[in-house]
N, C-alpha and C. Protein backbone atom coordinates (compact mmCIF):
# COMPACT_ATOMS: atom_id res chain seq x y z
N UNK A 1 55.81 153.85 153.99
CA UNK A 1 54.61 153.45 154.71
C UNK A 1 54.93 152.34 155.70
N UNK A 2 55.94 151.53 155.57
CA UNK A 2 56.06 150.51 156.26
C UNK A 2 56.88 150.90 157.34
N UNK A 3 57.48 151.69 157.35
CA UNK A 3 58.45 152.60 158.45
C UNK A 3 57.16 153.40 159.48
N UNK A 4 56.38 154.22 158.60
CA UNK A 4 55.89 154.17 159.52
C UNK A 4 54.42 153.37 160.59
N UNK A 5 54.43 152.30 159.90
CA UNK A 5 53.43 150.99 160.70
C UNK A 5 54.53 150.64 161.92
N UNK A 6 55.82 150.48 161.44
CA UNK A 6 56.80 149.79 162.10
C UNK A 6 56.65 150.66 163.53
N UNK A 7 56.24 151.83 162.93
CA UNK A 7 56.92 152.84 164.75
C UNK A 7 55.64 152.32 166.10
N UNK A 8 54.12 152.39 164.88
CA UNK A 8 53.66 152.04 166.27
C UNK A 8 52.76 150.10 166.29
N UNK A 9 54.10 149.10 165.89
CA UNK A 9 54.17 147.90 166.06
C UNK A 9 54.52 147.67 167.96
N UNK A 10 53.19 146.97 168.43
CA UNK A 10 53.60 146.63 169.97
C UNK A 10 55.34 145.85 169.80
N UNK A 11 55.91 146.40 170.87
CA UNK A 11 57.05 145.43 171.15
C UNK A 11 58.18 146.08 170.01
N UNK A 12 58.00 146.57 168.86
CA UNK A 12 58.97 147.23 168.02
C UNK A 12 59.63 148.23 168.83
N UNK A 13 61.23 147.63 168.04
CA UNK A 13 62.02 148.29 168.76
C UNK A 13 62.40 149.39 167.46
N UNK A 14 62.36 151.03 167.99
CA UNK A 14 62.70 151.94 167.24
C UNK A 14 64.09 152.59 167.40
N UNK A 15 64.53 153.09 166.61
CA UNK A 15 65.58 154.33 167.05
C UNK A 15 65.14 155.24 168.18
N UNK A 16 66.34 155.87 168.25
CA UNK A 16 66.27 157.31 169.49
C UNK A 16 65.49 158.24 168.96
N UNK A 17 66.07 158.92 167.41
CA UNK A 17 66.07 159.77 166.71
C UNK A 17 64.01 159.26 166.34
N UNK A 18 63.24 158.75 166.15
CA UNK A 18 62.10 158.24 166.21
C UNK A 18 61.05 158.41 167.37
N UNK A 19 61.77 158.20 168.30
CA UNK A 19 61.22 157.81 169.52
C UNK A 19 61.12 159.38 169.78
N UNK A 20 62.08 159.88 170.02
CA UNK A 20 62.45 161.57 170.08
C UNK A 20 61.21 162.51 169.17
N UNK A 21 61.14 162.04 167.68
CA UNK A 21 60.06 162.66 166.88
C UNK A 21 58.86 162.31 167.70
N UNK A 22 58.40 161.10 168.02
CA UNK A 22 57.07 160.99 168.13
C UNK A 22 56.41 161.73 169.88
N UNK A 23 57.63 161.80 170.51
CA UNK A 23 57.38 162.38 171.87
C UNK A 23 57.42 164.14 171.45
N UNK A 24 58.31 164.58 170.53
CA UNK A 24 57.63 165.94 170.36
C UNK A 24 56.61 166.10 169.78
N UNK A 25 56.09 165.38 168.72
CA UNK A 25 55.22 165.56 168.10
C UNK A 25 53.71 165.43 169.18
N UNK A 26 53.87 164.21 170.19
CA UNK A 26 52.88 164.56 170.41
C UNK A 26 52.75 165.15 171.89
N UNK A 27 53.91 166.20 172.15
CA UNK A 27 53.39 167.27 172.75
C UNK A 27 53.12 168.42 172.18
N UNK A 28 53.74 168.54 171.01
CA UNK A 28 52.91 169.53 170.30
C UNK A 28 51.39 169.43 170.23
N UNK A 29 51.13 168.27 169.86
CA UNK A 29 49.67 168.03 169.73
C UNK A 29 49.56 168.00 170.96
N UNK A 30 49.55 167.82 172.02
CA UNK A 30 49.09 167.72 173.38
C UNK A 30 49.13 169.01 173.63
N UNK A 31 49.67 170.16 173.22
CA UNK A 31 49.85 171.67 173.62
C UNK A 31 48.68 172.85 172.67
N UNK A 32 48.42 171.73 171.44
CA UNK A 32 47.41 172.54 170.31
C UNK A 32 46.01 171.97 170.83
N UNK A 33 46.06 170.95 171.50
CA UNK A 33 44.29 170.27 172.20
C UNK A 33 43.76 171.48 173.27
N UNK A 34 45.05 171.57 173.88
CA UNK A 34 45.11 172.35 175.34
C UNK A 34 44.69 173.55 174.78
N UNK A 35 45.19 174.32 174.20
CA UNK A 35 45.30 175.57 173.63
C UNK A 35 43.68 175.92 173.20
N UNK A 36 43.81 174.87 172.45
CA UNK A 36 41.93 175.15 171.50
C UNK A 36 40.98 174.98 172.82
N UNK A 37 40.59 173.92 173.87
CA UNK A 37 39.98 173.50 174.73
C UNK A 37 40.35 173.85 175.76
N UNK A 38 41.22 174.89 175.81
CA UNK A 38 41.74 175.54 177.48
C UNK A 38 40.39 176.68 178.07
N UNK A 39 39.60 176.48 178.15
CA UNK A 39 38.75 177.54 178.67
C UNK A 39 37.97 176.59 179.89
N UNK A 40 37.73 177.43 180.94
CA UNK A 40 36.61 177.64 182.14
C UNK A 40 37.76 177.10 183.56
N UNK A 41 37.86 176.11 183.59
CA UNK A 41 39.08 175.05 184.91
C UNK A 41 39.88 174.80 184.26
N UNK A 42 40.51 174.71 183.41
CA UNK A 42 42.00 174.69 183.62
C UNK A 42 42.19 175.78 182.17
N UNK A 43 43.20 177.00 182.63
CA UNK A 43 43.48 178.14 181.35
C UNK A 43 44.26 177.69 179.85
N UNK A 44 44.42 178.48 178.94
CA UNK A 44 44.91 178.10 178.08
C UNK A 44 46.40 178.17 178.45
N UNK A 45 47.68 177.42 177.47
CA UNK A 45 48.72 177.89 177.82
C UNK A 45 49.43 179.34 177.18
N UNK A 46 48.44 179.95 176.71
CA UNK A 46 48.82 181.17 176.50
C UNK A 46 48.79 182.25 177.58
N UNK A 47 47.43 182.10 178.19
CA UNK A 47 47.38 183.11 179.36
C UNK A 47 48.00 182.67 180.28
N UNK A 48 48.42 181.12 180.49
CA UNK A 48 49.63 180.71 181.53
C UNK A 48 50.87 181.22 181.40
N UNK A 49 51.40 181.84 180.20
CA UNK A 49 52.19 182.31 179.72
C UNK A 49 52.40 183.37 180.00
N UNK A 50 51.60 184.17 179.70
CA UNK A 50 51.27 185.79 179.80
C UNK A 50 51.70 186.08 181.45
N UNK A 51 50.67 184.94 182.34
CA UNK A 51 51.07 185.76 183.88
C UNK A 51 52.32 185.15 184.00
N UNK A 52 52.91 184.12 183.86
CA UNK A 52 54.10 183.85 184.34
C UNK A 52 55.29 185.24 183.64
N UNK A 53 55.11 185.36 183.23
CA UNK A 53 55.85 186.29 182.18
C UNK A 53 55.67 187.71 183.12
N UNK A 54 54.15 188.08 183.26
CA UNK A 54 53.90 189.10 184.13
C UNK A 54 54.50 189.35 185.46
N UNK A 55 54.19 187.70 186.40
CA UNK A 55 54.98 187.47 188.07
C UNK A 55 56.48 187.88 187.86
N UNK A 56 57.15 187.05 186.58
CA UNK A 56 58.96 187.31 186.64
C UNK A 56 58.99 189.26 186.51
N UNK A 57 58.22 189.71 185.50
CA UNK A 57 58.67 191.29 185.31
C UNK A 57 57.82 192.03 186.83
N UNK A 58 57.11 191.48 187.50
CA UNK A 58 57.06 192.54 189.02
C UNK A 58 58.17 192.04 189.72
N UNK A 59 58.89 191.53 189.98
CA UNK A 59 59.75 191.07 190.51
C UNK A 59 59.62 189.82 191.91
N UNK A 60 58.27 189.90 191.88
CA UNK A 60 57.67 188.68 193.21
C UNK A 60 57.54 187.20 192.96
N UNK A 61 58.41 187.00 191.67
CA UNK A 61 58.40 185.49 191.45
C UNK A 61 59.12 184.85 192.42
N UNK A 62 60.34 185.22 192.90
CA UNK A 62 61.32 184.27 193.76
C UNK A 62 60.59 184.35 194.90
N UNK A 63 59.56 185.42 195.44
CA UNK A 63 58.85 184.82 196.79
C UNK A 63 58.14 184.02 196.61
N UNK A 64 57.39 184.22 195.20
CA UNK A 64 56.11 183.23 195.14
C UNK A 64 56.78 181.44 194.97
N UNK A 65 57.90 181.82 194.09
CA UNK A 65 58.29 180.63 194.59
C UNK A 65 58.88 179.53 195.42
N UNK A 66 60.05 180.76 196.23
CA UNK A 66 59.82 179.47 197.41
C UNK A 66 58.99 179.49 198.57
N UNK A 67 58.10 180.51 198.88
CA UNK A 67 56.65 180.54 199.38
C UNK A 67 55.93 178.57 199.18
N UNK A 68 56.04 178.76 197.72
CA UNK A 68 55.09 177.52 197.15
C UNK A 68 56.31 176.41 197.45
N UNK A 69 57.54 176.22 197.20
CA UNK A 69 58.50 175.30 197.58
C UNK A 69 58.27 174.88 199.16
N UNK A 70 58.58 176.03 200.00
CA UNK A 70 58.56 175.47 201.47
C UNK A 70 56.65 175.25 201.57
N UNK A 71 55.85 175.39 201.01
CA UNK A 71 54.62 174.35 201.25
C UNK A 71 54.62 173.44 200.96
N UNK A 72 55.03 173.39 199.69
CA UNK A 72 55.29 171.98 199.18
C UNK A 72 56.08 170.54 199.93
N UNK A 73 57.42 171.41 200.75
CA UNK A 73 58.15 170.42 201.06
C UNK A 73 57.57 170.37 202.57
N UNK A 74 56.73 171.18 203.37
CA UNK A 74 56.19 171.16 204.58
C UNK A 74 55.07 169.48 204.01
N UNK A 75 54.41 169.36 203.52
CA UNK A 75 53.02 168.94 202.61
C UNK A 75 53.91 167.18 202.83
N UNK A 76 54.87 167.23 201.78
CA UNK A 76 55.37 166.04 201.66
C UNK A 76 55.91 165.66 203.19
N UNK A 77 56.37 166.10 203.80
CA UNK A 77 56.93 165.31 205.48
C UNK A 77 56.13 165.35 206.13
N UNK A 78 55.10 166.06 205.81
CA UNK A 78 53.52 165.83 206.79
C UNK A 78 53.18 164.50 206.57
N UNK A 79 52.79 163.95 204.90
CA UNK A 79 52.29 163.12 204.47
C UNK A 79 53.56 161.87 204.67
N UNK A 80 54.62 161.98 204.65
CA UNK A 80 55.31 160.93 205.05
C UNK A 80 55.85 160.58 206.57
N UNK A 81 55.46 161.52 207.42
CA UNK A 81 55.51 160.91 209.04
C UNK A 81 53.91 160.26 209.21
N UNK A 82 53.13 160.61 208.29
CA UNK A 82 51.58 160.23 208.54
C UNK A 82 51.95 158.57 207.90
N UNK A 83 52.13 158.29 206.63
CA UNK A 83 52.48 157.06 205.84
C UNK A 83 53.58 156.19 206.81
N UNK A 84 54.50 156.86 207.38
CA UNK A 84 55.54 155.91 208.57
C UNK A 84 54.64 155.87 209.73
N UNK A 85 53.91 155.98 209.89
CA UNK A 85 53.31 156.06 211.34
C UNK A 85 52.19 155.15 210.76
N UNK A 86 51.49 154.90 210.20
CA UNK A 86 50.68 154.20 209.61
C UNK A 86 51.09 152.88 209.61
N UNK A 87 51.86 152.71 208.54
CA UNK A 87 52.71 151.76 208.28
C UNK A 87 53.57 150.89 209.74
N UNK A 88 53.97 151.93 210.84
CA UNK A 88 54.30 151.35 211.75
C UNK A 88 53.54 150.67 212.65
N UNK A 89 52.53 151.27 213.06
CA UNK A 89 51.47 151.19 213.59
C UNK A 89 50.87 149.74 213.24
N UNK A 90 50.56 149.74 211.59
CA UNK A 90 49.83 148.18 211.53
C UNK A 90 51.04 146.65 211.04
């Protein structure tokens, strides 16, 4: 019992092997909240599962993904000549 008060003492310093348990543990629990309460805006991770699983077997995942990569990296140098120009500016 005192081992485990110790883990969540502010400022206690734990092991790896500890630190390691309590970060899986609570994505497990962070994955069983999701799971039960995944309905309407954001899906469960099961049916996230299912289509990803679905996109790789049609074979249109590698467009979809760097489709979504080169937006992504268009998105970020938009937003950082906007932030340098800003920044220069004042």
């Amino acid at each position: 019992m005192k081992q485990l008060k110790t883990l969540f003492e502010p400022f206690a310093i734990i092991s790896k092997t500890n630190m390691l348990i309590l970060i899986v543990v609570q994505a497990v629990l962070a994955l069983i909240v999701w799971q039960w309460l995944g309905t309407g805006l954001i899906p469960a991770p099961s049916k996230i599962g299912t289509k990803v699983l679905e996109i790789i077997q049609t074979g249109s995942f590698w467009d979809n993904f760097f489709s979504s990569l080169m937006l992504t990296l268009k998105g970020m140098l938009i937003a950082l000549f906007i932030a340098l120009t800003v920044s220069y500016l004042s």
